[in-house]
PDB file of N, CA and C in Angstrom:
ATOM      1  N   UNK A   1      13.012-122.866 -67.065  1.00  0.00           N
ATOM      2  CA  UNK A   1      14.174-122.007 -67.264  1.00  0.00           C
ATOM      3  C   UNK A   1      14.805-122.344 -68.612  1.00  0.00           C
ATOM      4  N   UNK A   2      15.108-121.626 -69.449  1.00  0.00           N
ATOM      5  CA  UNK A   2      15.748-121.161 -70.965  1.00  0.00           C
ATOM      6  C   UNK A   2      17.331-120.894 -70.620  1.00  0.00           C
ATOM      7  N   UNK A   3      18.048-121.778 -71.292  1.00  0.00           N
ATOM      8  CA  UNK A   3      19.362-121.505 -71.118  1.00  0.00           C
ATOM      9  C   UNK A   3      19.962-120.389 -72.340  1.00  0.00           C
ATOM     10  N   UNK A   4      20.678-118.953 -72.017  1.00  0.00           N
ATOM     11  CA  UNK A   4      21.108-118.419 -72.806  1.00  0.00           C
ATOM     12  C   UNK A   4      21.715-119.160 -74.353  1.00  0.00           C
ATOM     13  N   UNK A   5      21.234-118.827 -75.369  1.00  0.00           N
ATOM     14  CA  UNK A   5      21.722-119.655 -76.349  1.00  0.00           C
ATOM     15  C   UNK A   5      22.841-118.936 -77.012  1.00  0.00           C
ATOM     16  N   UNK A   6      23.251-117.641 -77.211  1.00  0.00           N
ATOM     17  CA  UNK A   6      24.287-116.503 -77.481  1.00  0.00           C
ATOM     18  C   UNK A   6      24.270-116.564 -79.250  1.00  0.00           C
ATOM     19  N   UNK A   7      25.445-116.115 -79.630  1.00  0.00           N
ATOM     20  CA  UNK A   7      25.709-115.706 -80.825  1.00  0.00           C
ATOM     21  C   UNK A   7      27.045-116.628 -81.404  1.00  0.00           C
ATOM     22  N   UNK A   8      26.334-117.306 -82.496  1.00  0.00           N
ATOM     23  CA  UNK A   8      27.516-118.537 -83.322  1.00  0.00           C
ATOM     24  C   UNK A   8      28.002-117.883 -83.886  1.00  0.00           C
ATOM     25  N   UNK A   9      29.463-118.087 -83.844  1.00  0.00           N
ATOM     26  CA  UNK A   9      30.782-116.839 -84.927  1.00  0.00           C
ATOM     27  C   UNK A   9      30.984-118.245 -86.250  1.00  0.00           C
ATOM     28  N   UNK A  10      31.425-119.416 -85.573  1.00  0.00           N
ATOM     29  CA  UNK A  10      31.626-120.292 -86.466  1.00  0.00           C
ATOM     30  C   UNK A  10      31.973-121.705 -85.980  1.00  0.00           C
ATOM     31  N   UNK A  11      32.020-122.655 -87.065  1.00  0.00           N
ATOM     32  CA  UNK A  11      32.050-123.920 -86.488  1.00  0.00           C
ATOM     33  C   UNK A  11      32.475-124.592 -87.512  1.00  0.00           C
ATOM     34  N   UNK A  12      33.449-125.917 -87.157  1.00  0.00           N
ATOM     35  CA  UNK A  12      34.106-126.393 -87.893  1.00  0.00           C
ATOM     36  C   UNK A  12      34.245-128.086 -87.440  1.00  0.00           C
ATOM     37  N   UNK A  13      34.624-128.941 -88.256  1.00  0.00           N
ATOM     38  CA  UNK A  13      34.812-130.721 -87.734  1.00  0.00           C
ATOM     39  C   UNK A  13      36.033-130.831 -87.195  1.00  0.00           C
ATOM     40  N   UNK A  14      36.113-131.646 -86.324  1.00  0.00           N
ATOM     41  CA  UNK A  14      37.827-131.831 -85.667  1.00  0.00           C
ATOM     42  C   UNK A  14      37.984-132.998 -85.080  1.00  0.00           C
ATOM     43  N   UNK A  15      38.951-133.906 -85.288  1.00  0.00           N
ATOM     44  CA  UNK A  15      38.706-135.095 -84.614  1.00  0.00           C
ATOM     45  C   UNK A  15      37.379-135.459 -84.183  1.00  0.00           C
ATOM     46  N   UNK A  16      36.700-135.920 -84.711  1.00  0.00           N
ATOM     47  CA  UNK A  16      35.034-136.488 -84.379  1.00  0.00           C
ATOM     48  C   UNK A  16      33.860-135.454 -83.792  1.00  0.00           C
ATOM     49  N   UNK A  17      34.139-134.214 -84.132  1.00  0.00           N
ATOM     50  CA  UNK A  17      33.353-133.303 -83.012  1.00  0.00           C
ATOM     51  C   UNK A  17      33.141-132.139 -83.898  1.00  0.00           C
ATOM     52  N   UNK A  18      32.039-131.479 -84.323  1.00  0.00           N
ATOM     53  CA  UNK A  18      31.702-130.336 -84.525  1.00  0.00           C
ATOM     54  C   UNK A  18      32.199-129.694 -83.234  1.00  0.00           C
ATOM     55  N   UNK A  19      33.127-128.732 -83.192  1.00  0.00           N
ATOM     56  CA  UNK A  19      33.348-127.547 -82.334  1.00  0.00           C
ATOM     57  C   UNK A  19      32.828-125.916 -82.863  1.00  0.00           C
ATOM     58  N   UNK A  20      32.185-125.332 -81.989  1.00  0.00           N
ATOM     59  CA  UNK A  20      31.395-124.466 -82.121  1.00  0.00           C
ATOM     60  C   UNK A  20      32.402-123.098 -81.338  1.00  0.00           C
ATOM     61  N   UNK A  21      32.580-121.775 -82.143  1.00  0.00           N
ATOM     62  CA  UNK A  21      32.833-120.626 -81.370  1.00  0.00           C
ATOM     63  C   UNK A  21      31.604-120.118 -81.156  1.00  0.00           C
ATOM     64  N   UNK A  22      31.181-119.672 -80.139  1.00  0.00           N
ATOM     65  CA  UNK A  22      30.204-119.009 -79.475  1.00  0.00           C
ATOM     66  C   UNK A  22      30.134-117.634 -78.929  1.00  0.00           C
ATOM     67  N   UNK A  23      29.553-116.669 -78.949  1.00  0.00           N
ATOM     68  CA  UNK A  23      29.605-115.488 -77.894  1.00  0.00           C
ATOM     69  C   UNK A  23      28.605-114.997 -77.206  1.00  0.00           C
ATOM     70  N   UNK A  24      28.610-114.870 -75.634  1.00  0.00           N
ATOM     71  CA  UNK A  24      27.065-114.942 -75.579  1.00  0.00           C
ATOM     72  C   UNK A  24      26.129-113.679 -75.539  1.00  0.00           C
ATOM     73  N   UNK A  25      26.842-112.315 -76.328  1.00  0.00           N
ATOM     74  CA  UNK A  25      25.991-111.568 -76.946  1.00  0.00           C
ATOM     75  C   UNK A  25      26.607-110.816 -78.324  1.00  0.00           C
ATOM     76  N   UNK A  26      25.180-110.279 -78.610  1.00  0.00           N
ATOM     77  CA  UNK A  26      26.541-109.400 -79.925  1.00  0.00           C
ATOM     78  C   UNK A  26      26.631-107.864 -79.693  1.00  0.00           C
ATOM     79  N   UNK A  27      26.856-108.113 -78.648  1.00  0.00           N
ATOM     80  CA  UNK A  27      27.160-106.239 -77.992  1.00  0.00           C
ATOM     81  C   UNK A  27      28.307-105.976 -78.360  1.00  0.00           C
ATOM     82  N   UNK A  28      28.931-104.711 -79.532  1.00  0.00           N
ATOM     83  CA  UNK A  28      29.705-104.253 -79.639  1.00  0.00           C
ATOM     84  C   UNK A  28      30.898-104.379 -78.692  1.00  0.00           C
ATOM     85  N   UNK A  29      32.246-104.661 -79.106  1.00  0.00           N
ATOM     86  CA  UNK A  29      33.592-105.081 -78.584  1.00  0.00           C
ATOM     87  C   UNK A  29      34.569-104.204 -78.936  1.00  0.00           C
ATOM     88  N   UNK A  30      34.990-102.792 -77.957  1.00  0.00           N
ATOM     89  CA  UNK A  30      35.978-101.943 -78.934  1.00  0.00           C
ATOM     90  C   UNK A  30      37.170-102.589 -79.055  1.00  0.00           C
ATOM     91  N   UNK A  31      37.878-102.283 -80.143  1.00  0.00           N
ATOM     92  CA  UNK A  31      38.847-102.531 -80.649  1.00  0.00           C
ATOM     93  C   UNK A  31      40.230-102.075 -80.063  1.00  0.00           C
ATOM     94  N   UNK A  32      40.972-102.835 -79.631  1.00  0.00           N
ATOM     95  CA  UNK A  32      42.563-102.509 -79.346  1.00  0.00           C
ATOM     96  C   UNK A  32      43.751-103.512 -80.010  1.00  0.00           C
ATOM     97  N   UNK A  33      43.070-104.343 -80.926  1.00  0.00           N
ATOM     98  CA  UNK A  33      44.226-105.166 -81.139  1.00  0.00           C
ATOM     99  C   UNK A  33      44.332-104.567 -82.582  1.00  0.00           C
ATOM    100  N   UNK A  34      45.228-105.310 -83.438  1.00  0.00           N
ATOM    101  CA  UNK A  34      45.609-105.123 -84.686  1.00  0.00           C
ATOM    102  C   UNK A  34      45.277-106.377 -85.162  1.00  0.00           C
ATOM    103  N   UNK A  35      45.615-106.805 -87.115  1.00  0.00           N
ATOM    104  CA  UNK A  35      45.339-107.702 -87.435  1.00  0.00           C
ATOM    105  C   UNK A  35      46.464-108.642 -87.143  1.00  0.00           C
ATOM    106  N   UNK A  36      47.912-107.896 -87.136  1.00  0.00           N
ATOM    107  CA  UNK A  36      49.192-108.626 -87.049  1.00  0.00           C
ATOM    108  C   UNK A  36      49.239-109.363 -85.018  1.00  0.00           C
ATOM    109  N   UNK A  37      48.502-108.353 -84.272  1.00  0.00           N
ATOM    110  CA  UNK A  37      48.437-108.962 -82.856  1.00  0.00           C
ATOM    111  C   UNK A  37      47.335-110.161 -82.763  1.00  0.00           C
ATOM    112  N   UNK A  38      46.527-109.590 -83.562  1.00  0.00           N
ATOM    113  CA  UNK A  38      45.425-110.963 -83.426  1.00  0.00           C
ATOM    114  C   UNK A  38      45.820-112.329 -83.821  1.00  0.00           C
ATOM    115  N   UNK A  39      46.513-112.456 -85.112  1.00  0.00           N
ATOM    116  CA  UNK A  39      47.201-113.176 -85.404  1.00  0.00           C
ATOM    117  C   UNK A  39      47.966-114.287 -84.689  1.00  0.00           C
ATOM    118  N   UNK A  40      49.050-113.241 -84.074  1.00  0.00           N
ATOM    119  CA  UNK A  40      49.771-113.721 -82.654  1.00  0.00           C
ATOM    120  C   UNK A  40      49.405-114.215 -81.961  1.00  0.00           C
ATOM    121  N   UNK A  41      48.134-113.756 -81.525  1.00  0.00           N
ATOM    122  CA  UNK A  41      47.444-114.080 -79.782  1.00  0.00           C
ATOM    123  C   UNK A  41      46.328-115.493 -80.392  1.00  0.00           C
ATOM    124  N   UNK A  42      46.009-115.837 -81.527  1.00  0.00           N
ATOM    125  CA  UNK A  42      45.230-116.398 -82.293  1.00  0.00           C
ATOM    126  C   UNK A  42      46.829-118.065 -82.150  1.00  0.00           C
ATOM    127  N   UNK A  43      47.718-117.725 -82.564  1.00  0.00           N
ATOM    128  CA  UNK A  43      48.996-118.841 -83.236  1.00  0.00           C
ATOM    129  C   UNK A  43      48.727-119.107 -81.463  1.00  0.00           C
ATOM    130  N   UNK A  44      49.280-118.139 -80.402  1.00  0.00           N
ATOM    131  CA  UNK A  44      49.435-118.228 -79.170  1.00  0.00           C
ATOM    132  C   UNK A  44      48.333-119.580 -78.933  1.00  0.00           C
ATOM    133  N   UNK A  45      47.485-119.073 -78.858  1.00  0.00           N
ATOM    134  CA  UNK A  45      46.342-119.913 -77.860  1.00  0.00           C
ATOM    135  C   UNK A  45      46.244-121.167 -78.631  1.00  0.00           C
ATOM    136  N   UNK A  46      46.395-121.280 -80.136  1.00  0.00           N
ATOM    137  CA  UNK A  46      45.970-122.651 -81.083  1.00  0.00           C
ATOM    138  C   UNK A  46      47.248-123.872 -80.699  1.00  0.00           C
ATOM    139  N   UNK A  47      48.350-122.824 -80.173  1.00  0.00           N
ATOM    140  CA  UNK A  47      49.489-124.124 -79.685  1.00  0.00           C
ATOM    141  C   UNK A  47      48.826-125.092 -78.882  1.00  0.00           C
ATOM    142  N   UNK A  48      48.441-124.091 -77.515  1.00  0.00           N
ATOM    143  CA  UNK A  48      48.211-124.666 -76.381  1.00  0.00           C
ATOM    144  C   UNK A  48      46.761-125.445 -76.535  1.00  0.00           C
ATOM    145  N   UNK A  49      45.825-124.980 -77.572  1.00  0.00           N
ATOM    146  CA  UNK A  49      44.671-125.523 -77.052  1.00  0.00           C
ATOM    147  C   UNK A  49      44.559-127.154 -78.233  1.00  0.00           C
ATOM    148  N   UNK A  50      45.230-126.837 -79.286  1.00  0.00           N
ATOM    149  CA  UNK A  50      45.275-127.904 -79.649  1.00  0.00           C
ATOM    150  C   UNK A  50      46.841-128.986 -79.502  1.00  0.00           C
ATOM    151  N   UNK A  51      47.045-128.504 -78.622  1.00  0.00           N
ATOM    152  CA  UNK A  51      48.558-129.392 -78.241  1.00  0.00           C
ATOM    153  C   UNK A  51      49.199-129.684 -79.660  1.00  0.00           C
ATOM    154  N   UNK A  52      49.639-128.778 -80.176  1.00  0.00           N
ATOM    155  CA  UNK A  52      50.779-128.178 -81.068  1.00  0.00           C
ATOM    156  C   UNK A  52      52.173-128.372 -80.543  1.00  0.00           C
ATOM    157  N   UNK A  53      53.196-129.037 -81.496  1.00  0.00           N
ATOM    158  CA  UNK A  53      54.793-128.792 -81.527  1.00  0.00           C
ATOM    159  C   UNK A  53      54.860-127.081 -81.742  1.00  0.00           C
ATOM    160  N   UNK A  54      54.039-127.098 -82.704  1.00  0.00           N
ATOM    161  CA  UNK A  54      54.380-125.735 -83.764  1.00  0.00           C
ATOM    162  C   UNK A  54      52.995-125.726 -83.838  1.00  0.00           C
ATOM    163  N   UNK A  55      52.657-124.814 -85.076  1.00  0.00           N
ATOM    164  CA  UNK A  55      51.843-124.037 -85.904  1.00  0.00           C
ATOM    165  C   UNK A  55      52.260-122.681 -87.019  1.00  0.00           C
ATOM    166  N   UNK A  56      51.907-122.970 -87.848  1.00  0.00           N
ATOM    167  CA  UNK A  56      51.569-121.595 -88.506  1.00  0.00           C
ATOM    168  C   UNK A  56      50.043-120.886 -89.349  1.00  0.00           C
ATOM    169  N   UNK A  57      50.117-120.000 -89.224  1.00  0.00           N
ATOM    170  CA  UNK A  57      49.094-118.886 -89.425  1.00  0.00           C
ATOM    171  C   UNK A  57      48.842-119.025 -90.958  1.00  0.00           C
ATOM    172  N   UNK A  58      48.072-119.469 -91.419  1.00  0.00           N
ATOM    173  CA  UNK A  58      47.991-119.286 -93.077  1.00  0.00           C
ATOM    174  C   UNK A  58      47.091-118.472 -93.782  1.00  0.00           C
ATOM    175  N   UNK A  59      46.251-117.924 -92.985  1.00  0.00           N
ATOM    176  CA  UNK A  59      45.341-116.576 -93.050  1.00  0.00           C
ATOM    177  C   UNK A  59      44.390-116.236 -91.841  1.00  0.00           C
ATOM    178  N   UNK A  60      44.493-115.049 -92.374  1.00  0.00           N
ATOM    179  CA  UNK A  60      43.422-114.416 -91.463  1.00  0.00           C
ATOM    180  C   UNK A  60      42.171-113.479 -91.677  1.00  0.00           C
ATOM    181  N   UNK A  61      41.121-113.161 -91.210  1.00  0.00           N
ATOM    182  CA  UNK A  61      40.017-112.409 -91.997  1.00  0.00           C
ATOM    183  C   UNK A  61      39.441-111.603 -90.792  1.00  0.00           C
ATOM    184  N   UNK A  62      39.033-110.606 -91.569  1.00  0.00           N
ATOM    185  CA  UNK A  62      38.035-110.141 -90.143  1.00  0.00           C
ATOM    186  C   UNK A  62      36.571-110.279 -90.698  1.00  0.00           C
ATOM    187  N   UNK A  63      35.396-110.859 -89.851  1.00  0.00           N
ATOM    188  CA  UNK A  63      34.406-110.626 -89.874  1.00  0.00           C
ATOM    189  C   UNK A  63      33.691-109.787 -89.011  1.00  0.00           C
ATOM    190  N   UNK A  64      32.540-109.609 -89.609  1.00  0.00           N
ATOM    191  CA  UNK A  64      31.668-108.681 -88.996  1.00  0.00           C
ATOM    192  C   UNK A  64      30.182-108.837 -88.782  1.00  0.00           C
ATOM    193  N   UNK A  65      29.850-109.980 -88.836  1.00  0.00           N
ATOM    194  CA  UNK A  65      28.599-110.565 -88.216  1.00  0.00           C
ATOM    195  C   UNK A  65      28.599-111.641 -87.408  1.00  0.00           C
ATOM    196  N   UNK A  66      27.971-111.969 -86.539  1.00  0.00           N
ATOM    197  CA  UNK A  66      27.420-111.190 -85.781  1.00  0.00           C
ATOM    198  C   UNK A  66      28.177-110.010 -85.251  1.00  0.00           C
ATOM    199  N   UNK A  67      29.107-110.305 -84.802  1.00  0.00           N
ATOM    200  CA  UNK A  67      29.705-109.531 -84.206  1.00  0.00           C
ATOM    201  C   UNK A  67      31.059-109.463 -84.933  1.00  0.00           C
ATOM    202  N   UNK A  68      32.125-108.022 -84.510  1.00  0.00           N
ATOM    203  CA  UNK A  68      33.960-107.972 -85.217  1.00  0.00           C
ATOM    204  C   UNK A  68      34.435-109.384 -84.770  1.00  0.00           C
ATOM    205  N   UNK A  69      34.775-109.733 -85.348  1.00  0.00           N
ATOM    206  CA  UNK A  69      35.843-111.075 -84.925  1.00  0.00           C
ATOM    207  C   UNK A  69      37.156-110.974 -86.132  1.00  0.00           C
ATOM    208  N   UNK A  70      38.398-111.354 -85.254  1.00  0.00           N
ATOM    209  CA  UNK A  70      38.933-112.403 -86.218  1.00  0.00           C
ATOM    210  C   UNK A  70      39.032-113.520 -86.115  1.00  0.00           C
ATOM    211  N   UNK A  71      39.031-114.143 -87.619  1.00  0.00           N
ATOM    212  CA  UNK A  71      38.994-115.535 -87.826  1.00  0.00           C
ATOM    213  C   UNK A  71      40.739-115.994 -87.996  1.00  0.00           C
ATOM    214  N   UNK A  72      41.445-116.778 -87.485  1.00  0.00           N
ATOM    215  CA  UNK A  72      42.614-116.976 -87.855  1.00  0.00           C
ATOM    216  C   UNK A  72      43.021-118.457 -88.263  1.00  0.00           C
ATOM    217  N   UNK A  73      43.015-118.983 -89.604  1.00  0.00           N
ATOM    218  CA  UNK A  73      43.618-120.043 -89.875  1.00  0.00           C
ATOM    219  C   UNK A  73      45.120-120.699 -89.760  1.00  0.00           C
ATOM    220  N   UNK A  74      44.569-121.804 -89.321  1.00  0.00           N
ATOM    221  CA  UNK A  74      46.032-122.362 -88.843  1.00  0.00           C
ATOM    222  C   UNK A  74      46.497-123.717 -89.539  1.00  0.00           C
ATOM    223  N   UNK A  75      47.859-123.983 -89.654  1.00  0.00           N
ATOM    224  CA  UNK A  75      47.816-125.479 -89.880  1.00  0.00           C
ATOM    225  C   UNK A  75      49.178-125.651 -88.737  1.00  0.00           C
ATOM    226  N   UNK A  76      49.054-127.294 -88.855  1.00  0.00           N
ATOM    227  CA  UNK A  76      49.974-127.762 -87.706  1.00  0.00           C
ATOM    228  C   UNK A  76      49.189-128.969 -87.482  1.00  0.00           C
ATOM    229  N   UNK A  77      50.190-129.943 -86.563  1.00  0.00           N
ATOM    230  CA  UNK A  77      50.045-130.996 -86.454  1.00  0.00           C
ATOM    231  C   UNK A  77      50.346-132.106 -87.234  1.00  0.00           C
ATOM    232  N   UNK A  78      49.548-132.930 -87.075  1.00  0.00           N
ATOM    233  CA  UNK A  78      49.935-134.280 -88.206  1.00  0.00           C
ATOM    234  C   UNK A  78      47.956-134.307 -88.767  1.00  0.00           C
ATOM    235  N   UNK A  79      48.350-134.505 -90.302  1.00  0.00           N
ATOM    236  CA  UNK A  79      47.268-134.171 -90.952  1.00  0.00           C
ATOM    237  C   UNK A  79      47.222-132.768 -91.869  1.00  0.00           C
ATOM    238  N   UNK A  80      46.323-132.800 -92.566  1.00  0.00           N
ATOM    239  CA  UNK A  80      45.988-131.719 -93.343  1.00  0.00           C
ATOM    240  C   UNK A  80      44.599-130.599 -93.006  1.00  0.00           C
ATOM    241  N   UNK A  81      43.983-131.110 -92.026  1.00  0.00           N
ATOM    242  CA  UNK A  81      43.556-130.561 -91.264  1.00  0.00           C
ATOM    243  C   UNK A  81      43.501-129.135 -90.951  1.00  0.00           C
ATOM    244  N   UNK A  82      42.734-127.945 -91.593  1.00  0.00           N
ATOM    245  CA  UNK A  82      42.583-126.912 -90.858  1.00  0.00           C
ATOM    246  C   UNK A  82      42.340-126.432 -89.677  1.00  0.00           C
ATOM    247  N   UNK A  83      43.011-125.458 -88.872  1.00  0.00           N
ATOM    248  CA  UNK A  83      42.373-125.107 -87.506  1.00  0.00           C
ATOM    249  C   UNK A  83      42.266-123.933 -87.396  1.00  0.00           C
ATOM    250  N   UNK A  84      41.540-123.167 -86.601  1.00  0.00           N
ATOM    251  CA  UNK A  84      40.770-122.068 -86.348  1.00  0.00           C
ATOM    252  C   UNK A  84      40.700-121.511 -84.818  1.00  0.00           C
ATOM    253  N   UNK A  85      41.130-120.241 -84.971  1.00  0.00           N
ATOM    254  CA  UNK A  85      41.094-119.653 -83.783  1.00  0.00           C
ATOM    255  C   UNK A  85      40.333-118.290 -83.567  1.00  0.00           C
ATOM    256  N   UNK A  86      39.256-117.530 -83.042  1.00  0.00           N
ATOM    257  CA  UNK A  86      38.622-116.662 -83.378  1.00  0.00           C
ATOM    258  C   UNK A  86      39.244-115.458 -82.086  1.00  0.00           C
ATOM    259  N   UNK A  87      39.861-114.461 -82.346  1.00  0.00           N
ATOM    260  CA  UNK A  87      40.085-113.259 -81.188  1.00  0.00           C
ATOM    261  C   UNK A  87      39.367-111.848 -81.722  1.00  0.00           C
ATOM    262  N   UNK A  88      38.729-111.789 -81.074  1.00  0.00           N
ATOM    263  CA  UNK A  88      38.101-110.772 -80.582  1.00  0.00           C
ATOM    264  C   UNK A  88      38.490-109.303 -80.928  1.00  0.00           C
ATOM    265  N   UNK A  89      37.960-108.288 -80.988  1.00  0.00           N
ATOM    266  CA  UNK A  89      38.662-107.340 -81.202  1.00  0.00           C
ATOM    267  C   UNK A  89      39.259-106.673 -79.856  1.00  0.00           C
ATOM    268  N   UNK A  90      39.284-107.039 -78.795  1.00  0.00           N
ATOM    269  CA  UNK A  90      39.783-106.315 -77.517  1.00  0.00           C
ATOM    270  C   UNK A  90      41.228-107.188 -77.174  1.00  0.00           C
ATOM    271  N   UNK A  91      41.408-108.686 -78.291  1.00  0.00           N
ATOM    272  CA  UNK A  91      42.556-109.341 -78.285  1.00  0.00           C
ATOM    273  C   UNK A  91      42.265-110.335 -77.175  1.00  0.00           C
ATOM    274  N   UNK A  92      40.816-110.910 -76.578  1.00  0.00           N
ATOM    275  CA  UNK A  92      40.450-111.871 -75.957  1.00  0.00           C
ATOM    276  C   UNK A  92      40.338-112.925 -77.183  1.00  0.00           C
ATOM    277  N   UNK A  93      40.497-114.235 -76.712  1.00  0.00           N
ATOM    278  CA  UNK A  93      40.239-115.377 -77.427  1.00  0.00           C
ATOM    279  C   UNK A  93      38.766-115.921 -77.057  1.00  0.00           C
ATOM    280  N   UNK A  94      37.848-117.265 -78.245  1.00  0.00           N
ATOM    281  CA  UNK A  94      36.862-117.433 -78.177  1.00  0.00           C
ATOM    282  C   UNK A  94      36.765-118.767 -78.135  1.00  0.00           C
ATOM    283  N   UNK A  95      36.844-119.472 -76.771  1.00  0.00           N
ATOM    284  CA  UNK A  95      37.019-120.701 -76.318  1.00  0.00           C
ATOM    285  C   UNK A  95      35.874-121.546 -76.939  1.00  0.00           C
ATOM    286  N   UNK A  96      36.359-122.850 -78.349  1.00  0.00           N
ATOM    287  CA  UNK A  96      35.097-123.450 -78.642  1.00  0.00           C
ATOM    288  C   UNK A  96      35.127-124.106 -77.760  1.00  0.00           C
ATOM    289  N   UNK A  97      33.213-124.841 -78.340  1.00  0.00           N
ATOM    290  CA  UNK A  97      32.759-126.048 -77.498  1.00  0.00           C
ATOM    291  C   UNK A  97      32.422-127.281 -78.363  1.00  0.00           C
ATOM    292  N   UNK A  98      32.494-128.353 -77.949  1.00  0.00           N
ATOM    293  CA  UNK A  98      31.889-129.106 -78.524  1.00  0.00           C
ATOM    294  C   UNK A  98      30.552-128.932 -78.935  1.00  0.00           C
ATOM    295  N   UNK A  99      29.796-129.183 -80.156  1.00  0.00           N
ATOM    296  CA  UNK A  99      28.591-128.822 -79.948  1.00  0.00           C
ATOM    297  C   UNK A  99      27.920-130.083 -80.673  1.00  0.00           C
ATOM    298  N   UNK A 100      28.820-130.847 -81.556  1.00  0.00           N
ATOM    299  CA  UNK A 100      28.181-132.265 -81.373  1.00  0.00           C
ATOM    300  C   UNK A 100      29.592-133.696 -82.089  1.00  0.00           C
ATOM    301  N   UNK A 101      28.960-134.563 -81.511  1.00  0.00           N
ATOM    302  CA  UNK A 101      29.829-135.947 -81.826  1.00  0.00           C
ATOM    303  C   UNK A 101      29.880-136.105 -83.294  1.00  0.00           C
ATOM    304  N   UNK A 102      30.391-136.419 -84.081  1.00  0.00           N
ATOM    305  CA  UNK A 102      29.984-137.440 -85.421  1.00  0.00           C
ATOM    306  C   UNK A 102      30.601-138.629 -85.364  1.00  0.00           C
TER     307      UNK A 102
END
């Protein structure tokens, strides 16, 4: 048995860990959000998932391979550290994974 391997949006270092966004196809995603909601829902989820006081948004992009995504840069915390949050165009978020130690 072959475990679905899906579609890499992007990946970045973070505290000791390549974290990987993943999707596990690239089947078209219609669109209902905006760039200013993605944004939002992007700051939203980066509080909670990286246990944030705060955050702010310091850009954002849309890509389009594999699949629409946005990419939303963040800073916050202690450090200089970039962080990254990827939503979707339907305004779902794209839960990374670890995908390796360093």
């Amino acid at each position: 048995m072959t475990a679905a391997r899906g579609e890499d949006l992007f990946s970045f270092q973070y505290q000791g860990n390549i974290l990987a966004f993943t999707v596990p196809s690239s089947d078209p995603i219609t669109a209902t959000v905006d760039q200013n909601t993605a944004a939002n829902v992007g700051l939203k989820w980066a509080i909670r998932f990286y246990r944030l006081q705060d955050a702010n948004v310091e850009g954002i992009e849309l890509r389009t391979d594999p699949v629409r995504f946005w990419l939303v840069r963040l800073s916050g915390g202690t450090g200089s550290e970039a962080l990254y949050a990827i939503v979707l165009p339907d305004g779902s978020i794209v839960e990374p994974r670890v995908r390796e130690r360093i």
